[in-house]
PDB file of N, CA and C in Angstrom:
ATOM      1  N   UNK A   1       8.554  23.025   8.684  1.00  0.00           N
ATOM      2  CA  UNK A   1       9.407  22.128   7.939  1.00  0.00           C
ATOM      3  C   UNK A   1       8.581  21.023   7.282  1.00  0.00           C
ATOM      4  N   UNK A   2       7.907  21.375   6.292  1.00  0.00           N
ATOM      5  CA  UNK A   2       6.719  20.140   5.911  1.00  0.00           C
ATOM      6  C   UNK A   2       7.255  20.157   4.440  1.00  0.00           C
ATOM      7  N   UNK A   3       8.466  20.677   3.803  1.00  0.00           N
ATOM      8  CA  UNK A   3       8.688  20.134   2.684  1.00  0.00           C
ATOM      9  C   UNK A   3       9.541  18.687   2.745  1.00  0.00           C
ATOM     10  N   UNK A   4       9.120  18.189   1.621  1.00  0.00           N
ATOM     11  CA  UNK A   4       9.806  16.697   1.814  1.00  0.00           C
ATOM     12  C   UNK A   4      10.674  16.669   0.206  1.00  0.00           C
ATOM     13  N   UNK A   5      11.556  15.859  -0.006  1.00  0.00           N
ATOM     14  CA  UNK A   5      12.248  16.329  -0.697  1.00  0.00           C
ATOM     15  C   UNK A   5      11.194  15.101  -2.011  1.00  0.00           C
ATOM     16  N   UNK A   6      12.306  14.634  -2.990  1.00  0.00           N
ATOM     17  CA  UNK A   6      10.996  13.947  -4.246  1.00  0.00           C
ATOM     18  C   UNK A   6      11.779  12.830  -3.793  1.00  0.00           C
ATOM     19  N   UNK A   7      12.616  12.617  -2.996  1.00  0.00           N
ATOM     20  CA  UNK A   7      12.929  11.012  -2.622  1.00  0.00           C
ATOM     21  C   UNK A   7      11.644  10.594  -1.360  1.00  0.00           C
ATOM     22  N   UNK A   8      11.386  11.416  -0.626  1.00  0.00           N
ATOM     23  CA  UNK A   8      10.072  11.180   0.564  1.00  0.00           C
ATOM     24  C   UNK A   8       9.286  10.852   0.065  1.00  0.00           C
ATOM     25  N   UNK A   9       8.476  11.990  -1.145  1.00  0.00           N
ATOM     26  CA  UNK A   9       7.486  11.770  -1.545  1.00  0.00           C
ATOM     27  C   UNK A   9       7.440  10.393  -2.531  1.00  0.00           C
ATOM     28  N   UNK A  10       8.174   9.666  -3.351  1.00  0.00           N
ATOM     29  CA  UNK A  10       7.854   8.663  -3.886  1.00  0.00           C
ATOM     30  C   UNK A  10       8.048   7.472  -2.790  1.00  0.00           C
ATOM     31  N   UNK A  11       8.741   7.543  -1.767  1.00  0.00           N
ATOM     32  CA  UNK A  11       8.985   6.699  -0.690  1.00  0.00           C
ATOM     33  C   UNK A  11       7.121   6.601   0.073  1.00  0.00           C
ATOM     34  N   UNK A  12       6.743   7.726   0.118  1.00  0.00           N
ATOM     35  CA  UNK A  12       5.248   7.959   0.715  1.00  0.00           C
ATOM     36  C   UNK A  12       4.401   6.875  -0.353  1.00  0.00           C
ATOM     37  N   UNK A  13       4.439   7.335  -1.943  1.00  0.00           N
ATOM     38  CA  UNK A  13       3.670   6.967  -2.670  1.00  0.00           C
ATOM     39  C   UNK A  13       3.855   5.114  -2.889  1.00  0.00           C
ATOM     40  N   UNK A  14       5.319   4.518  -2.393  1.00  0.00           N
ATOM     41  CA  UNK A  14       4.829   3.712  -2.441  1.00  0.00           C
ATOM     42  C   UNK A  14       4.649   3.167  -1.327  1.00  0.00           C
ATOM     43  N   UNK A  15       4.665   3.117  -0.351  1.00  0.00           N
ATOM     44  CA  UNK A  15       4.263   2.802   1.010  1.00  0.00           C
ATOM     45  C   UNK A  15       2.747   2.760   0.941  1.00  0.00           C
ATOM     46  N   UNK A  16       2.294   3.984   0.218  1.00  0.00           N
ATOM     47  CA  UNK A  16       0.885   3.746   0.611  1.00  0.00           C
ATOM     48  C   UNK A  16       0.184   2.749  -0.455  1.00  0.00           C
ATOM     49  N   UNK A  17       0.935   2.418  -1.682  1.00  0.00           N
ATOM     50  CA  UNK A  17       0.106   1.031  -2.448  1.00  0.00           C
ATOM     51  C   UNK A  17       0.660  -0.336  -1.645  1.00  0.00           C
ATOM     52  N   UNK A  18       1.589   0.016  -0.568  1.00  0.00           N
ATOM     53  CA  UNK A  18       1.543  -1.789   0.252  1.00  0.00           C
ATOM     54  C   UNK A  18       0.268  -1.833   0.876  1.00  0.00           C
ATOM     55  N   UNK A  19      -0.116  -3.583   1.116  1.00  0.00           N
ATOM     56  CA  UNK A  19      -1.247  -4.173   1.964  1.00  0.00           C
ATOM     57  C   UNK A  19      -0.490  -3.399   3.075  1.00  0.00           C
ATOM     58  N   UNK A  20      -1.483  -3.545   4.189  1.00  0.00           N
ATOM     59  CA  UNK A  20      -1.551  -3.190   5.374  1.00  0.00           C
ATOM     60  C   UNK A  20      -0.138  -4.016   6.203  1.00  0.00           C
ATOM     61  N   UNK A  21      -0.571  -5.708   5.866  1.00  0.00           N
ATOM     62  CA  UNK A  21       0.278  -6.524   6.253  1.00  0.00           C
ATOM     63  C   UNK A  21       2.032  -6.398   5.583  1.00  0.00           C
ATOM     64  N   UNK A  22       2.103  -5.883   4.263  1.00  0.00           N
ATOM     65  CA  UNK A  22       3.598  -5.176   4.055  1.00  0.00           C
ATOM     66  C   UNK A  22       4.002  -4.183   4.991  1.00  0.00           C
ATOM     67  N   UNK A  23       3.052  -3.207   4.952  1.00  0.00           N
ATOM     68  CA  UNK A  23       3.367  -2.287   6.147  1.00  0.00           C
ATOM     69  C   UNK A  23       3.737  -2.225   6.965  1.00  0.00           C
ATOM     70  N   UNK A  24       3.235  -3.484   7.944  1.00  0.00           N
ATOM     71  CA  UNK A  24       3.779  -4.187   9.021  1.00  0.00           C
ATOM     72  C   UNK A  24       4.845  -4.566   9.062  1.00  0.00           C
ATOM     73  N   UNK A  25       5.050  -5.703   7.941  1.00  0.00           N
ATOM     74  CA  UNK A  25       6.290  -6.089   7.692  1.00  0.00           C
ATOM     75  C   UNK A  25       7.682  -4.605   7.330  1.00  0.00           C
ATOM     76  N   UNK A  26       7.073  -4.012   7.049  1.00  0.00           N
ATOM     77  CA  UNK A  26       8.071  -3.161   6.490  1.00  0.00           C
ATOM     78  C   UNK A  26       8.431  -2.543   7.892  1.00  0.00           C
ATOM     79  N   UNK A  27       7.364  -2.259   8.914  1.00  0.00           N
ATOM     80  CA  UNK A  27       7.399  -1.516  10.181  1.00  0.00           C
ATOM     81  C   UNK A  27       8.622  -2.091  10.721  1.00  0.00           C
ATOM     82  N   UNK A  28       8.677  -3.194  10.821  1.00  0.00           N
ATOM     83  CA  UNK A  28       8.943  -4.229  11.811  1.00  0.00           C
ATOM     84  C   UNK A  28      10.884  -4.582  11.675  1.00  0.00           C
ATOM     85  N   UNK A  29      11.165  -4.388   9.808  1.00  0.00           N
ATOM     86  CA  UNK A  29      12.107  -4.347   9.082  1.00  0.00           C
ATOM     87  C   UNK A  29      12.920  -3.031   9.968  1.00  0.00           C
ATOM     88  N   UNK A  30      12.435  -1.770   9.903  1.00  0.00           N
ATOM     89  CA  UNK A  30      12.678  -0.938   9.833  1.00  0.00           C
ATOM     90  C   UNK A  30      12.689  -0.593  11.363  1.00  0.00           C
ATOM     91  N   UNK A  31      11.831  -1.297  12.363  1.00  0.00           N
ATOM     92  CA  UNK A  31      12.728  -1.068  13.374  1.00  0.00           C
ATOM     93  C   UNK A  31      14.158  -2.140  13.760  1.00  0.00           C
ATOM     94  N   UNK A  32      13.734  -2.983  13.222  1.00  0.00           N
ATOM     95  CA  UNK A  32      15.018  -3.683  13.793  1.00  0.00           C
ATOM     96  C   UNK A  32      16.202  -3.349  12.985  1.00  0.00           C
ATOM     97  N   UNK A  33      16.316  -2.404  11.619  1.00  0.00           N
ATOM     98  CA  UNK A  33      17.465  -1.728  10.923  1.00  0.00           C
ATOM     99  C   UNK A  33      18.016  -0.466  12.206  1.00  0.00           C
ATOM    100  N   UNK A  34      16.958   0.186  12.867  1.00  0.00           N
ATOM    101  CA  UNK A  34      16.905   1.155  13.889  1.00  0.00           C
ATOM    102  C   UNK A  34      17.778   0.689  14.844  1.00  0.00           C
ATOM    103  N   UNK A  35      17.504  -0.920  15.603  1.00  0.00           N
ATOM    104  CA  UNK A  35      17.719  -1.648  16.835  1.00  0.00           C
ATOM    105  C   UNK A  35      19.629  -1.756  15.929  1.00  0.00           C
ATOM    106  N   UNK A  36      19.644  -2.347  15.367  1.00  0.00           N
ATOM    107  CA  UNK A  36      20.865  -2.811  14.959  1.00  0.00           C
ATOM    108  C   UNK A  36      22.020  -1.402  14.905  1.00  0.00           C
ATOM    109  N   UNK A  37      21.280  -0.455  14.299  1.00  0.00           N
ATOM    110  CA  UNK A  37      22.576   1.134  14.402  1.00  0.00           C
ATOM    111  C   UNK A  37      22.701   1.459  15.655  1.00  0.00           C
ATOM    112  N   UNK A  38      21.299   1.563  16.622  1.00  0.00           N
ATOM    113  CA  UNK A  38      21.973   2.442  18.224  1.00  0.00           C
ATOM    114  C   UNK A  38      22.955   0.738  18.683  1.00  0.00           C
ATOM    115  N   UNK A  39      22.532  -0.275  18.515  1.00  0.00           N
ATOM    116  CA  UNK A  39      23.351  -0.844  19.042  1.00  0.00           C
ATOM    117  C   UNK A  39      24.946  -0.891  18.679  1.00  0.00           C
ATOM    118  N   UNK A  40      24.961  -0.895  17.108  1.00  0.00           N
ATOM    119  CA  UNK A  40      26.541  -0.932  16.398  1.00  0.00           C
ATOM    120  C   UNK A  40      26.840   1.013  17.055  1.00  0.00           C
ATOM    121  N   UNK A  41      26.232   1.543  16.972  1.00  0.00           N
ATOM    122  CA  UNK A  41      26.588   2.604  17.965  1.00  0.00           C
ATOM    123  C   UNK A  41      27.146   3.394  19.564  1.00  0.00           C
ATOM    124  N   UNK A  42      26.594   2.134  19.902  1.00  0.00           N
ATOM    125  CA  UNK A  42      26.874   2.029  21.806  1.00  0.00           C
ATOM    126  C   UNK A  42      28.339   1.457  21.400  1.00  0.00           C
ATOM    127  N   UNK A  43      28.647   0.130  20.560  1.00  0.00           N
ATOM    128  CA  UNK A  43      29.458  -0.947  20.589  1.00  0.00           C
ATOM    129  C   UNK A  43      31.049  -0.004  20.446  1.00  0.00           C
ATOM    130  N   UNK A  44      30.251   1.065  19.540  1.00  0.00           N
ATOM    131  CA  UNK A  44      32.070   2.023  18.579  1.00  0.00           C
ATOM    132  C   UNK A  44      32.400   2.816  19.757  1.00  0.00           C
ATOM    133  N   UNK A  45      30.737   3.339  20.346  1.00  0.00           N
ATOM    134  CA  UNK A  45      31.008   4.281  21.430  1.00  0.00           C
ATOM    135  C   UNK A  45      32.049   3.962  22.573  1.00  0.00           C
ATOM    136  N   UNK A  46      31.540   2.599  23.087  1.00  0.00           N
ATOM    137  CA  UNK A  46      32.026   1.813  24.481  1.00  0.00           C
ATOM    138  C   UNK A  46      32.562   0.757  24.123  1.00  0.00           C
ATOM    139  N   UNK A  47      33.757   0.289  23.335  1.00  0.00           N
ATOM    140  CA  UNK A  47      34.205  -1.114  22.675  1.00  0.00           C
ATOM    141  C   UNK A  47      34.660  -1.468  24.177  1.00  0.00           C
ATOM    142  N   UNK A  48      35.062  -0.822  25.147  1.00  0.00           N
ATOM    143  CA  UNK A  48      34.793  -2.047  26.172  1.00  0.00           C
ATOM    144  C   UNK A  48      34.424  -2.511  26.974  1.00  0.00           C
ATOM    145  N   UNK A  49      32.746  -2.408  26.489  1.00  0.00           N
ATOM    146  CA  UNK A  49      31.679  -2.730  27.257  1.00  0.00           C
ATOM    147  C   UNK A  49      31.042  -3.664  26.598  1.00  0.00           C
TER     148      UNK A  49
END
């Protein structure tokens, strides 16, 4: 499964012209977009918990 569709690949291309330190930042963005869905996820799952 190593095809990527042409939304990946320009997503790749620009990821790789960020500094290192965007990267980070972007890392960091992108887990806490991660942290925020399993949590709004548990919340729909278990509203009364």
């Amino acid at each position: 499964m190593n095809q990527k569709n042409p939304d990946q690949k320009e997503y790749i291309k620009i990821i790789r012209k960020m500094s290192p330190e965007d990267r980070l930042k972007k890392c960091f963005e992108l887990n806490d977009l991660t942290k925020q869905l399993f949590l709004t996820g548990l919340r729909n799952r278990f509203p009364d918990y």
